[in-house]
C-alpha atoms as a PDB file:
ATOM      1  CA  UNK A   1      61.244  55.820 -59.315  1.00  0.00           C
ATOM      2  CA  UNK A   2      62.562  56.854 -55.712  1.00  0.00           C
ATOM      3  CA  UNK A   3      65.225  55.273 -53.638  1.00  0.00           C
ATOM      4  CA  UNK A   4      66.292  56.134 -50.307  1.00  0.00           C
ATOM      5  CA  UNK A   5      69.450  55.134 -48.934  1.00  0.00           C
ATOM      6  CA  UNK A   6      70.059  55.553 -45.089  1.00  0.00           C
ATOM      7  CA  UNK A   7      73.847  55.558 -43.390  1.00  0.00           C
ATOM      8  CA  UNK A   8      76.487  57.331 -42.117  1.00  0.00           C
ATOM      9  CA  UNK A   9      80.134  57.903 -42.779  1.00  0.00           C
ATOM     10  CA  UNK A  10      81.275  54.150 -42.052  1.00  0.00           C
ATOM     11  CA  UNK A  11      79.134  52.775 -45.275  1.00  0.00           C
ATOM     12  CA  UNK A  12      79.843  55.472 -47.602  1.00  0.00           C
ATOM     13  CA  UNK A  13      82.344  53.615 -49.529  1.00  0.00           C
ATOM     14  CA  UNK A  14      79.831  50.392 -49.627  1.00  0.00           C
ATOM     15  CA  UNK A  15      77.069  52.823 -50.676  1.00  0.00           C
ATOM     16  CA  UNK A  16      78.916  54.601 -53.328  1.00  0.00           C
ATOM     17  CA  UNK A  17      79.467  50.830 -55.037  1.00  0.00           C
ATOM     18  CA  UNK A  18      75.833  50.440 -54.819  1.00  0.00           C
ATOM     19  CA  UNK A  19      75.085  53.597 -56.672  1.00  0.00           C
ATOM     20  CA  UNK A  20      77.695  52.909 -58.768  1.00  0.00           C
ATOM     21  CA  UNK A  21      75.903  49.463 -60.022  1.00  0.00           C
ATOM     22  CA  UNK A  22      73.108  50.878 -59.664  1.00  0.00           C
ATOM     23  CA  UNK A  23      73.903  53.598 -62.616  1.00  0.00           C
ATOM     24  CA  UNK A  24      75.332  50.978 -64.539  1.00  0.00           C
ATOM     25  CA  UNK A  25      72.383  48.836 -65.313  1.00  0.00           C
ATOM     26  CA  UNK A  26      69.570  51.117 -65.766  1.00  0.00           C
ATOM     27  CA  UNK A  27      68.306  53.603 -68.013  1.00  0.00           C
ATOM     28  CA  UNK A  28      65.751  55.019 -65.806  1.00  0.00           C
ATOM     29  CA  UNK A  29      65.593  58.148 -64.121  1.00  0.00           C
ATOM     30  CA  UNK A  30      65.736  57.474 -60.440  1.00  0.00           C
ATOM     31  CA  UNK A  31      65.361  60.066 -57.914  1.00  0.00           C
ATOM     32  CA  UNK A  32      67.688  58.776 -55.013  1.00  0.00           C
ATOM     33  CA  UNK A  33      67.344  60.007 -51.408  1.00  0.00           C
ATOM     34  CA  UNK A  34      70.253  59.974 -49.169  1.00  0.00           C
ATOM     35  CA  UNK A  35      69.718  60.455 -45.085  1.00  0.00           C
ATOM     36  CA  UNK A  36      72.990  60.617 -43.534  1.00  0.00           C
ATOM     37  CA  UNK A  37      74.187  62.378 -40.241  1.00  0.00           C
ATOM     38  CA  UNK A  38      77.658  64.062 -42.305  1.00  0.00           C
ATOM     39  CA  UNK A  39      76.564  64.361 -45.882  1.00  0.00           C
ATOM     40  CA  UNK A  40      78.648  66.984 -47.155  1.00  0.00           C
ATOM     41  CA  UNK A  41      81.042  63.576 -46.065  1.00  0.00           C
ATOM     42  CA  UNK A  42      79.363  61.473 -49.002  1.00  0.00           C
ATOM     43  CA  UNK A  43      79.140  64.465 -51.184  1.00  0.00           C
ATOM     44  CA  UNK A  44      82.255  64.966 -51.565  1.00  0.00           C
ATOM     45  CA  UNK A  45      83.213  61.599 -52.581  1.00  0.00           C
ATOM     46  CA  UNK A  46      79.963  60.961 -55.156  1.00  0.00           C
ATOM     47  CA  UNK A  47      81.081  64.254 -57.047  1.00  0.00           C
ATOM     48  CA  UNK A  48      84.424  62.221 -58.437  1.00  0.00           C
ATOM     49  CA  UNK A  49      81.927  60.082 -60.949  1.00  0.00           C
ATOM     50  CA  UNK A  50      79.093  60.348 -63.163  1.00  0.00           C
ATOM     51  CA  UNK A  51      76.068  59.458 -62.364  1.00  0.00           C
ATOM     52  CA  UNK A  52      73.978  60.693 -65.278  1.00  0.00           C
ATOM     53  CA  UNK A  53      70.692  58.043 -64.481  1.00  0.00           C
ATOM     54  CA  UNK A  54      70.523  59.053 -60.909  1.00  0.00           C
ATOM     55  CA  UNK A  55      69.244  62.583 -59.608  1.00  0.00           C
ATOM     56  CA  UNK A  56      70.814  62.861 -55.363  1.00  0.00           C
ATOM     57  CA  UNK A  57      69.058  64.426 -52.815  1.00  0.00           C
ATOM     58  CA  UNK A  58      70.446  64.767 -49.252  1.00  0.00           C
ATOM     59  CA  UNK A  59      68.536  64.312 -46.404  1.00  0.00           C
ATOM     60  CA  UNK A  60      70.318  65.423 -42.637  1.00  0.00           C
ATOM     61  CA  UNK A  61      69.777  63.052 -39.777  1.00  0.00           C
ATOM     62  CA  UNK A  62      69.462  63.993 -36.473  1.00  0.00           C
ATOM     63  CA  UNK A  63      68.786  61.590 -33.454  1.00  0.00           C
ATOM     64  CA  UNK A  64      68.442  62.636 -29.428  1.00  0.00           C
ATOM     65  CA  UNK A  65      66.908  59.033 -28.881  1.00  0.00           C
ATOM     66  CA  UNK A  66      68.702  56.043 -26.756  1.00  0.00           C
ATOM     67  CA  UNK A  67      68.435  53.243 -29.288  1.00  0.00           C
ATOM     68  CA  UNK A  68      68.281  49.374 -28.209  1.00  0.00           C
ATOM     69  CA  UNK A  69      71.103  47.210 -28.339  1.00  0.00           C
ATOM     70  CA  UNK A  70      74.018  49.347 -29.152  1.00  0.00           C
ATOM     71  CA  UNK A  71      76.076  48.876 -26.072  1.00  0.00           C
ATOM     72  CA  UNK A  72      78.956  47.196 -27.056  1.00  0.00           C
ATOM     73  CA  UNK A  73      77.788  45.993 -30.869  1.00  0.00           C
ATOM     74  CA  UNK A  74      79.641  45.856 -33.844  1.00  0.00           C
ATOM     75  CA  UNK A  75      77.420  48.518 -35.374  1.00  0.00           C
ATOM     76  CA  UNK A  76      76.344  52.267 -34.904  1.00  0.00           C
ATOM     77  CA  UNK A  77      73.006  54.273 -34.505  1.00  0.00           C
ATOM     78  CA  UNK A  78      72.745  54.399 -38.255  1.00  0.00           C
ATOM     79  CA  UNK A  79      71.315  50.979 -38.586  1.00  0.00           C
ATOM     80  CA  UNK A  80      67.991  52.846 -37.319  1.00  0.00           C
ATOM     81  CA  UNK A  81      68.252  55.769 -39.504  1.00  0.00           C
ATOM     82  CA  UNK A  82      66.173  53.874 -41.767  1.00  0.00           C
ATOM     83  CA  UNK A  83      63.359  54.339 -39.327  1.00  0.00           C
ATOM     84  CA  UNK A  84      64.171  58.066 -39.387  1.00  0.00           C
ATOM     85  CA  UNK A  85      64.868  58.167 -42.786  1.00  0.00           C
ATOM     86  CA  UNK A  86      61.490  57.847 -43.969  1.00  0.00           C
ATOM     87  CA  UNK A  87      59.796  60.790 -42.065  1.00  0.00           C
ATOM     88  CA  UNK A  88      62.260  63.285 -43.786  1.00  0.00           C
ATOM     89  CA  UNK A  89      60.983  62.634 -47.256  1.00  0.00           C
ATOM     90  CA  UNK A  90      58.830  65.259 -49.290  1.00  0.00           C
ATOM     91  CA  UNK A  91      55.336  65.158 -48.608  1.00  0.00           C
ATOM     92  CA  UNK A  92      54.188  64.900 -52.028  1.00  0.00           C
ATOM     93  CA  UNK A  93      55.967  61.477 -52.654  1.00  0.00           C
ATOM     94  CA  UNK A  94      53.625  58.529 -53.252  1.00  0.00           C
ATOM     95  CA  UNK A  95      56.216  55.810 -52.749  1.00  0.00           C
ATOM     96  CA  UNK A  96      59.809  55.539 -51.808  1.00  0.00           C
ATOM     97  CA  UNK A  97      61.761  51.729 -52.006  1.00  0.00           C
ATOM     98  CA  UNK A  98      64.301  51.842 -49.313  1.00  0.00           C
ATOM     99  CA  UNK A  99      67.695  49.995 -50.320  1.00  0.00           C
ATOM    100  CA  UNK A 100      70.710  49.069 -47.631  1.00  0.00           C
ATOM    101  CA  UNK A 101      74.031  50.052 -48.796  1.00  0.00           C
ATOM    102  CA  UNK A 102      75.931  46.931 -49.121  1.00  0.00           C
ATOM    103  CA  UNK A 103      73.557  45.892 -52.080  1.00  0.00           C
ATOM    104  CA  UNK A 104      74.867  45.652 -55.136  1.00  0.00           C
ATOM    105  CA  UNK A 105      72.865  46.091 -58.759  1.00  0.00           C
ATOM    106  CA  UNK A 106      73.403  42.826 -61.593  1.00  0.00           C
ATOM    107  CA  UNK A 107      70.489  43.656 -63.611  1.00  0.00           C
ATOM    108  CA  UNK A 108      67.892  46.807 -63.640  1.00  0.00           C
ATOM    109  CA  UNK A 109      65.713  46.713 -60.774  1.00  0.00           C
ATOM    110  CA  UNK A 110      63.139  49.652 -61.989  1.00  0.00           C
ATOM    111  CA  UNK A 111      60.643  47.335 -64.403  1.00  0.00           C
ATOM    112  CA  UNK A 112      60.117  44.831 -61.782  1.00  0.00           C
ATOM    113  CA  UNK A 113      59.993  47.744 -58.822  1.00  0.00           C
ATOM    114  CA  UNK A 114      57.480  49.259 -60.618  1.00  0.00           C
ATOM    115  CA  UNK A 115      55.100  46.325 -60.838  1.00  0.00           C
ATOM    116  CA  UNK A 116      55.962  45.827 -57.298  1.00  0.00           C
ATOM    117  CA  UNK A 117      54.833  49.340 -56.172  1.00  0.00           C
ATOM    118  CA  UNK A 118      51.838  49.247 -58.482  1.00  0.00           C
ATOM    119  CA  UNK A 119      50.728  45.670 -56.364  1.00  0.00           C
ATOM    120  CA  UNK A 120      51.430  47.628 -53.308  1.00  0.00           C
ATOM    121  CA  UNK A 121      49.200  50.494 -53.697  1.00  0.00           C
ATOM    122  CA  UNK A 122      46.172  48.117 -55.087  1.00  0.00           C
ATOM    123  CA  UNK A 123      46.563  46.252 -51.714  1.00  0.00           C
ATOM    124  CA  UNK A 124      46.010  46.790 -48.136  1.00  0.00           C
ATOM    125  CA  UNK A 125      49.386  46.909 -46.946  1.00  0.00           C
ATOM    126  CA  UNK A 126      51.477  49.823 -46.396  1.00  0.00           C
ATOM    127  CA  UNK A 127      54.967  47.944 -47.154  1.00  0.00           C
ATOM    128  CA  UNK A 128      56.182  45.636 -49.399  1.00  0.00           C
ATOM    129  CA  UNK A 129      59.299  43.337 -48.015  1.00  0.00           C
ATOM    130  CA  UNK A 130      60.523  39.976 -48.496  1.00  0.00           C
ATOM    131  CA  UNK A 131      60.174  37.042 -45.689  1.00  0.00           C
ATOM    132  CA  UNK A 132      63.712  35.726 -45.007  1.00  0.00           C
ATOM    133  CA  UNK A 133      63.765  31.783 -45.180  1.00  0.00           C
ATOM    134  CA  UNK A 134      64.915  30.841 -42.234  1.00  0.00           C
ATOM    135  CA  UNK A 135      62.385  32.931 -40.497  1.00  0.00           C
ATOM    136  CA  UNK A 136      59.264  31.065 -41.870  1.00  0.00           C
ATOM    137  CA  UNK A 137      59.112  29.784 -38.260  1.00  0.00           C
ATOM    138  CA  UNK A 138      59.622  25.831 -39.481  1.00  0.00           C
ATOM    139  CA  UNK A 139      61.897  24.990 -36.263  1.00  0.00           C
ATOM    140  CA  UNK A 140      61.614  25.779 -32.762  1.00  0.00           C
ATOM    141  CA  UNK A 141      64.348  28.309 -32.092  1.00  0.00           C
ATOM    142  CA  UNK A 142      62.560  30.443 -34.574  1.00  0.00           C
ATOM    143  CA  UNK A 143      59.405  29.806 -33.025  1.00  0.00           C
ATOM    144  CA  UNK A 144      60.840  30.480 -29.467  1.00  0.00           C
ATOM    145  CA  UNK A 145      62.390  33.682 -30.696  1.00  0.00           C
ATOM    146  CA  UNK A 146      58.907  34.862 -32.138  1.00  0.00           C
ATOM    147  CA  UNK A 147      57.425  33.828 -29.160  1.00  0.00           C
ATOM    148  CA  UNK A 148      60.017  36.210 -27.412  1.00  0.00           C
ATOM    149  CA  UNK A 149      59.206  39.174 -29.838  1.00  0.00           C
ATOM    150  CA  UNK A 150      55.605  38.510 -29.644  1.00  0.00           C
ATOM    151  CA  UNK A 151      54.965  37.782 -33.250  1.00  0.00           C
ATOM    152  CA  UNK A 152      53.256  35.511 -35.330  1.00  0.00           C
ATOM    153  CA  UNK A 153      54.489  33.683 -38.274  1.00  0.00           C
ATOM    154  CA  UNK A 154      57.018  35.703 -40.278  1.00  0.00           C
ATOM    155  CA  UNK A 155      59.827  38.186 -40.204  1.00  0.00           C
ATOM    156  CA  UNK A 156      61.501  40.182 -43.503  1.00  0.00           C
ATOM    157  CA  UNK A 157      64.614  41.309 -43.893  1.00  0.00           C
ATOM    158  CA  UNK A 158      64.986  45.450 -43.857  1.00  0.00           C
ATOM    159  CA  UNK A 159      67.665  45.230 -46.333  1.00  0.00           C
ATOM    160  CA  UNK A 160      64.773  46.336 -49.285  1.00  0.00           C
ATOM    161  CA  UNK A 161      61.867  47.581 -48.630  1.00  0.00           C
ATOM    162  CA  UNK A 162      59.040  49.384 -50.566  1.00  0.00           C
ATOM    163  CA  UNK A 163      56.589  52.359 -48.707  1.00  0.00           C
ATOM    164  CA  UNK A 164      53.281  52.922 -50.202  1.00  0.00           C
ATOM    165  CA  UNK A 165      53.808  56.873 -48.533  1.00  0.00           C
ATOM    166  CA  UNK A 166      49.889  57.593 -48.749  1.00  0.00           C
ATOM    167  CA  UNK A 167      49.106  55.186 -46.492  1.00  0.00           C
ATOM    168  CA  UNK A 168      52.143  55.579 -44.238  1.00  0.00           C
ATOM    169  CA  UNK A 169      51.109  58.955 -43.772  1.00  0.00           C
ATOM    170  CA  UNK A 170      47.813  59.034 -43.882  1.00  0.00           C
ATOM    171  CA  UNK A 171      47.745  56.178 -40.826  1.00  0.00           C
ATOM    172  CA  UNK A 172      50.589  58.226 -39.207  1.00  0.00           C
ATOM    173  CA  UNK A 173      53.123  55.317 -39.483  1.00  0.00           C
ATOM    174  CA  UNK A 174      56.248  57.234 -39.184  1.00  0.00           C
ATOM    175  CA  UNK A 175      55.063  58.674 -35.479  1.00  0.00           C
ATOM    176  CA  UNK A 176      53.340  54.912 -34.284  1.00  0.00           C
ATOM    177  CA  UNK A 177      57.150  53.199 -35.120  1.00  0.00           C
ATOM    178  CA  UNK A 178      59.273  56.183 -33.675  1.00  0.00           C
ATOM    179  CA  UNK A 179      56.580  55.744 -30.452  1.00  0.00           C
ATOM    180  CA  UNK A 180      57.020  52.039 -30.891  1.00  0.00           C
ATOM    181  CA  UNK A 181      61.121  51.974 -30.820  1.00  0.00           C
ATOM    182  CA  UNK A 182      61.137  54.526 -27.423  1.00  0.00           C
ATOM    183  CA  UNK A 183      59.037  51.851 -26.084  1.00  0.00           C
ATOM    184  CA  UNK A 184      60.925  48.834 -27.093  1.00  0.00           C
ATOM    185  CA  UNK A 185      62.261  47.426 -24.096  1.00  0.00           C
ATOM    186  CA  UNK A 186      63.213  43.470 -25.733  1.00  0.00           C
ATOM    187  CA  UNK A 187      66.624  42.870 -26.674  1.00  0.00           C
ATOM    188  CA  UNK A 188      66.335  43.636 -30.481  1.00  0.00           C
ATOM    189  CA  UNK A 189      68.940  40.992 -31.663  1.00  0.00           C
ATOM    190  CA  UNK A 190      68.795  42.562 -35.104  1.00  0.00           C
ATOM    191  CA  UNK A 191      68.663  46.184 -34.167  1.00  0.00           C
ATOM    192  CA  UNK A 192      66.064  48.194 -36.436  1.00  0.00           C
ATOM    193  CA  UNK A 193      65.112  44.798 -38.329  1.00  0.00           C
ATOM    194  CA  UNK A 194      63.136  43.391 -35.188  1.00  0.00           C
ATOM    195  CA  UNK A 195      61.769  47.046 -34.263  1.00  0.00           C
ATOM    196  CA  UNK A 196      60.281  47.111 -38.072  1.00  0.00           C
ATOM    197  CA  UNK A 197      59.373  43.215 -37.994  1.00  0.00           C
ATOM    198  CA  UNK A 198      57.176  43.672 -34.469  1.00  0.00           C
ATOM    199  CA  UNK A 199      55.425  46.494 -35.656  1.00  0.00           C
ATOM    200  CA  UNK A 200      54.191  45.316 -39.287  1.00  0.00           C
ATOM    201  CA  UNK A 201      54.161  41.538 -37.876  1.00  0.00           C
ATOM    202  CA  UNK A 202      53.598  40.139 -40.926  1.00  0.00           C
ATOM    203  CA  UNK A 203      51.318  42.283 -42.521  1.00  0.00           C
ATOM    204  CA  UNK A 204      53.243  43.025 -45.546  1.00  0.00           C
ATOM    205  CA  UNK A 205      53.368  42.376 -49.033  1.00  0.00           C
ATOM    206  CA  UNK A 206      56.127  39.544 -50.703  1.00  0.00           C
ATOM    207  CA  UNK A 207      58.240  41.293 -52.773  1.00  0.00           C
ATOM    208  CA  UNK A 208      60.037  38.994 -55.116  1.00  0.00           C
ATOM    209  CA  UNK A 209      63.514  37.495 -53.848  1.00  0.00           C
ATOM    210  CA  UNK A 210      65.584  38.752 -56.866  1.00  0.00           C
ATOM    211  CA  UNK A 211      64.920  42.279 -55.359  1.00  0.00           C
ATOM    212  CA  UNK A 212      66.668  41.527 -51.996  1.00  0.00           C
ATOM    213  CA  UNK A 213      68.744  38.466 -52.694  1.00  0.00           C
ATOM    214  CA  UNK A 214      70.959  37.496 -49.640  1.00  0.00           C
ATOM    215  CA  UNK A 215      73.965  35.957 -50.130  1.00  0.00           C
ATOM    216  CA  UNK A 216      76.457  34.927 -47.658  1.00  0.00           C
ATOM    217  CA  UNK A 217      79.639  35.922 -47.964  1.00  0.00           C
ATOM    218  CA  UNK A 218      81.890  32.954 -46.147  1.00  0.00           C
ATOM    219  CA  UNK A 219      80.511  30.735 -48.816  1.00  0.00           C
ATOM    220  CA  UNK A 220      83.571  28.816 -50.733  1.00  0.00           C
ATOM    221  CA  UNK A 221      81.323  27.043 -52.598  1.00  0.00           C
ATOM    222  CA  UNK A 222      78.834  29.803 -54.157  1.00  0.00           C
ATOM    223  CA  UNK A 223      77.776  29.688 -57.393  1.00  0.00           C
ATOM    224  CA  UNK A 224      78.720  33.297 -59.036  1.00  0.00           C
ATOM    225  CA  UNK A 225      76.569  32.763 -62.117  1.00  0.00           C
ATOM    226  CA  UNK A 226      73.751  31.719 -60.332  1.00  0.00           C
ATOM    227  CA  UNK A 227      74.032  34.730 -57.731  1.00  0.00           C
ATOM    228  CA  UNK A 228      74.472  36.624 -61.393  1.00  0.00           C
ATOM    229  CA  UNK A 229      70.877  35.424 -62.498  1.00  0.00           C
ATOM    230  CA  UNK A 230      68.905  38.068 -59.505  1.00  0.00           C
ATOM    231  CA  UNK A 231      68.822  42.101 -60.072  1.00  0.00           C
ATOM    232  CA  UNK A 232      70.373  42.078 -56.673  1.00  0.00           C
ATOM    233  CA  UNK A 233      73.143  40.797 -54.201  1.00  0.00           C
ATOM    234  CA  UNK A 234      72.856  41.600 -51.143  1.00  0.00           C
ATOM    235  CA  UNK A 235      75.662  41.313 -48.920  1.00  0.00           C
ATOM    236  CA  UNK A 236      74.847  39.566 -45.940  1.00  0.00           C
ATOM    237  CA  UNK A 237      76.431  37.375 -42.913  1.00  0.00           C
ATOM    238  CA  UNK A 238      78.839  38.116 -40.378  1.00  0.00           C
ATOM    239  CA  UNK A 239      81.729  38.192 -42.520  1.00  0.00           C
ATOM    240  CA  UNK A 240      81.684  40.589 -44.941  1.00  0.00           C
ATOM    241  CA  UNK A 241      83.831  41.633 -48.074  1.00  0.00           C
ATOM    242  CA  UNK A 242      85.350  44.270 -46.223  1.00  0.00           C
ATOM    243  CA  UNK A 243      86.823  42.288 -43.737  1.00  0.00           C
ATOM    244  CA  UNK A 244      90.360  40.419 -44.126  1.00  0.00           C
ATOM    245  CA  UNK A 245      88.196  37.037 -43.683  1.00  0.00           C
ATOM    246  CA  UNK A 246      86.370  38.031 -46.795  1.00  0.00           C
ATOM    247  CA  UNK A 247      88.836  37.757 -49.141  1.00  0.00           C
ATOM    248  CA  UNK A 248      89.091  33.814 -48.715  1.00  0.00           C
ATOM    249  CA  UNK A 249      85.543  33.649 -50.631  1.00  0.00           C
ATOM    250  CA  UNK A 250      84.413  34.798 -54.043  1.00  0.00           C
ATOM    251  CA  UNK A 251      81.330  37.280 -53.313  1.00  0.00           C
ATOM    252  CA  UNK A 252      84.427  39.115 -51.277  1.00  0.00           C
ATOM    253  CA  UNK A 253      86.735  38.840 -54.498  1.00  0.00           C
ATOM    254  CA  UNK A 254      83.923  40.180 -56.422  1.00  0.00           C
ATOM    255  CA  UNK A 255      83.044  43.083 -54.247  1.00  0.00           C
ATOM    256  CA  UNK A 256      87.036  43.790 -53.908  1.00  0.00           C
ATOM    257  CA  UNK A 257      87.145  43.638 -57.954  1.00  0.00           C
ATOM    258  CA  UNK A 258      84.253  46.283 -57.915  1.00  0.00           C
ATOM    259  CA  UNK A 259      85.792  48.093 -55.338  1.00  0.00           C
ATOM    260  CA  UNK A 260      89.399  48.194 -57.644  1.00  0.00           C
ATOM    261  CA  UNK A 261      86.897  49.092 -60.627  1.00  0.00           C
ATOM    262  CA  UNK A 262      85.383  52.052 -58.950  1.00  0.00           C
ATOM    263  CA  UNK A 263      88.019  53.771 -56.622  1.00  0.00           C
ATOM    264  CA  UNK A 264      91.026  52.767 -58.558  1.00  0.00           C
ATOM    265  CA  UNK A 265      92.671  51.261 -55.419  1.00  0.00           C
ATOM    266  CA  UNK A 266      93.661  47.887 -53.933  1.00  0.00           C
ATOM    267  CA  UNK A 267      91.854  46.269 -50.990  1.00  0.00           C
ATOM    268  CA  UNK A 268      88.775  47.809 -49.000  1.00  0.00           C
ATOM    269  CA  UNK A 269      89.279  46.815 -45.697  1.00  0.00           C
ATOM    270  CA  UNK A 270      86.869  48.098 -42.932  1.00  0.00           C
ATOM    271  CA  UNK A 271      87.051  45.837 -39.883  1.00  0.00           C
ATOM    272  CA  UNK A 272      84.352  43.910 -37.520  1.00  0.00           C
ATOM    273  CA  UNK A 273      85.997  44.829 -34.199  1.00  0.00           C
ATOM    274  CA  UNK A 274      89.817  45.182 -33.263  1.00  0.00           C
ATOM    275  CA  UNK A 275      89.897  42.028 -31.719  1.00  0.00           C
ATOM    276  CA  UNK A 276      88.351  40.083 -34.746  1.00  0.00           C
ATOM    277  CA  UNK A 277      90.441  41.899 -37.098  1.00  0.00           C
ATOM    278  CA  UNK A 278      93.696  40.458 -35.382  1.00  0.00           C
ATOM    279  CA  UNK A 279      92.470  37.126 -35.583  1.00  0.00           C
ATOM    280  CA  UNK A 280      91.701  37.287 -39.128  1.00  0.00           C
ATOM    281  CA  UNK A 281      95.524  38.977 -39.465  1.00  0.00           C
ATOM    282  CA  UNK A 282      96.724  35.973 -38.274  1.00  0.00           C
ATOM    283  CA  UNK A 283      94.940  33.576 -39.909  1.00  0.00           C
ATOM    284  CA  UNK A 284      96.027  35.489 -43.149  1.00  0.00           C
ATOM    285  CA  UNK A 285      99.531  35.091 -41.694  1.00  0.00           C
ATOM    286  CA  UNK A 286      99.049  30.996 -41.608  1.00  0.00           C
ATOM    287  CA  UNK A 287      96.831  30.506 -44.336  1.00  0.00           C
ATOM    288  CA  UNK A 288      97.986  32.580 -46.849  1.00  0.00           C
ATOM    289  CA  UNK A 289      97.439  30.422 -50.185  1.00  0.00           C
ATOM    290  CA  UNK A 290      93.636  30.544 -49.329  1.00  0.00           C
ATOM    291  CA  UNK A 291      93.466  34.225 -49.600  1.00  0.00           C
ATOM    292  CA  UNK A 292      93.402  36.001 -52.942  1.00  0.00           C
ATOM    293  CA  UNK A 293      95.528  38.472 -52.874  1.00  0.00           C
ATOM    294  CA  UNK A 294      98.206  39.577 -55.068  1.00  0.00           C
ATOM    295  CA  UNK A 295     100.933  41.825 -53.000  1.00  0.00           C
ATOM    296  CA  UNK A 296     100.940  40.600 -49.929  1.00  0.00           C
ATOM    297  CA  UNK A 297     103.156  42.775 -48.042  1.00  0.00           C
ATOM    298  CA  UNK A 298     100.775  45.513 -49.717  1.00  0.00           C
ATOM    299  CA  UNK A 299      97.556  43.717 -48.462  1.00  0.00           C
ATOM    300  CA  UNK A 300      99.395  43.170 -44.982  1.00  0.00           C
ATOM    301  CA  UNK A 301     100.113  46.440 -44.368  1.00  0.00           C
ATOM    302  CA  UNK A 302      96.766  47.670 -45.191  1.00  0.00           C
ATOM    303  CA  UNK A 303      95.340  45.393 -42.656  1.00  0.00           C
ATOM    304  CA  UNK A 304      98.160  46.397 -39.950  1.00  0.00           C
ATOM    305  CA  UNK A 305      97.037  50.300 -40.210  1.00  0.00           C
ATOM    306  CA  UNK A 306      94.204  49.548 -39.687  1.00  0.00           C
ATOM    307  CA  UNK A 307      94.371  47.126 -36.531  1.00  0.00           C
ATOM    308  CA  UNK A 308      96.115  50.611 -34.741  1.00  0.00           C
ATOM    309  CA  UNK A 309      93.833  53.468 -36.513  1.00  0.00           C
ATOM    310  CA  UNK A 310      90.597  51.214 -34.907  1.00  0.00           C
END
């Protein structure tokens, strides 16, 4: 089984939770690829644990290309380093399943991935991705925003995704995408994610929710047990676990109790943007009793270094 993780110093506390889980739940081997523009930055912090399922190897990215839609966003170039990723990867590999790094492992993933990557290879697609729901074009702002990408009738998410790498290569995918994203001249609202969605434009395989299961994190009323149930959560929304907002909700209290679990520390706190950050300071400040927290001068001070290190 091969993984591929793609990211850069800003995710490599979220990705070392993922391995972490990841570790935890299987007994498989898994070769895990890592392409990151500083890894000696993620090595160093990975060699404090044992990871005895999963074999690392580290994969340098380098980019010279003007990407779409980073002026002034809220993330970096290494949202398309899974684009890059990919073309780094030993030519002898038959298939690689790439994974974001603010997924976290409940159950083994391996039996079902393996069935997955076995349907993949018997078909004619090249990747295997799941269609998010509220891109199953069944209202019009969906419909006008296809329209706008020029694409038909679904879009995936990037957050999992598995390569059949025969057929990537042998159609010269890796080239045709990088080709595709120099001449990308839309606005890519979702970075990468629309660059991979109006290439493939809906010729993919399904892979099974479980294996990419989104959940949002500014969610009071989530059901833990039931997010429990899938092999995966997947981290999504604006708000995320890291931010001071997330700690109102419980997929944020879960990730911080993971966090505590793994690093042996109190309160993960990576902000949005500066701006946002104070905002969320000061709603902490009013609305205290709906945060959970246990030292709050602790937690506030936290979140007050890092308002003037941004």
């Amino acid at each position: 089984m091969n993984f591929i993780y793609c990211l850069d110093k800003n995710y490599n506390t979220q990705v070392t939770l993922s391995l972490y889980t990841l570790n935890q739940v299987t007994n498989s081997n898994i070769n895990v690829y890592i392409a990151h523009n500083k890894p000696e930055s993620l090595k160093k912090i990975l060699s404090g644990y044992r990871f005895d399922n999963l074999k690392f190897n580290f994969l340098e990215i380098k980019n010279n290309l003007v990407l779409p839609n980073l002026k002034n966003a809220h993330v970096s170039e290494a949202t398309y380093y899974r684009i890059f990723g990919i073309n780094l990867l030993e030519k002898d590999l038959t298939h690689i399943t790439y994974i974001d790094s603010d997924i976290l492992f409940n159950k083994d993933p391996v039996p079902l991935f393996k069935e997955c990557i076995n349907n993949l290879i018997n078909s004619e697609f090249v990747i295997s991705a799941n269609t998010i729901g509220e891109y199953k074009t069944d209202n019009q702002e969906t419909k006008d925003y296809f329209d706008y990408l020029e694409m038909n009738d679904k879009y995936f998410n990037a957050g999992v995704i598995t390569y059949d790498l025969k057929k990537y290569r042998e159609d010269n995918i890796g080239q045709k995408i990088e080709k595709h994203l120099i001449n990308f001249t839309k606005n890519a609202r979702y970075w990468d994610q629309d660059i991979l969605n109006t290439f493939f434009n809906g010729k993919y395989l399904e892979l099974p929710e479980t294996l990419n299961h989104n959940v949002v994190t500014d969610n009071k009323l989530v059901n833990m047990d039931k997010v429990f149930e899938n092999i995966t959560i997947h981290l999504a929304g604006k708000t995320k676990p890291w931010h001071v907002g997330g700690f109102k909700y419980p997929v944020g209290n879960y990730f911080q109790e993971k966090y505590k679990e793994v690093f042996n520390k109190d309160y993960f706190i990576s902000p949005y943007s500066k701006l946002r950050h104070l905002k969320e300071i000061i709603d902490f400040l009013k609305n205290k009793s709906e945060y959970k927290v246990n030292n709050f001068f602790k937690f506030l001070m936290i979140c007050v270094l890092k308002f003037f290190k941004f």
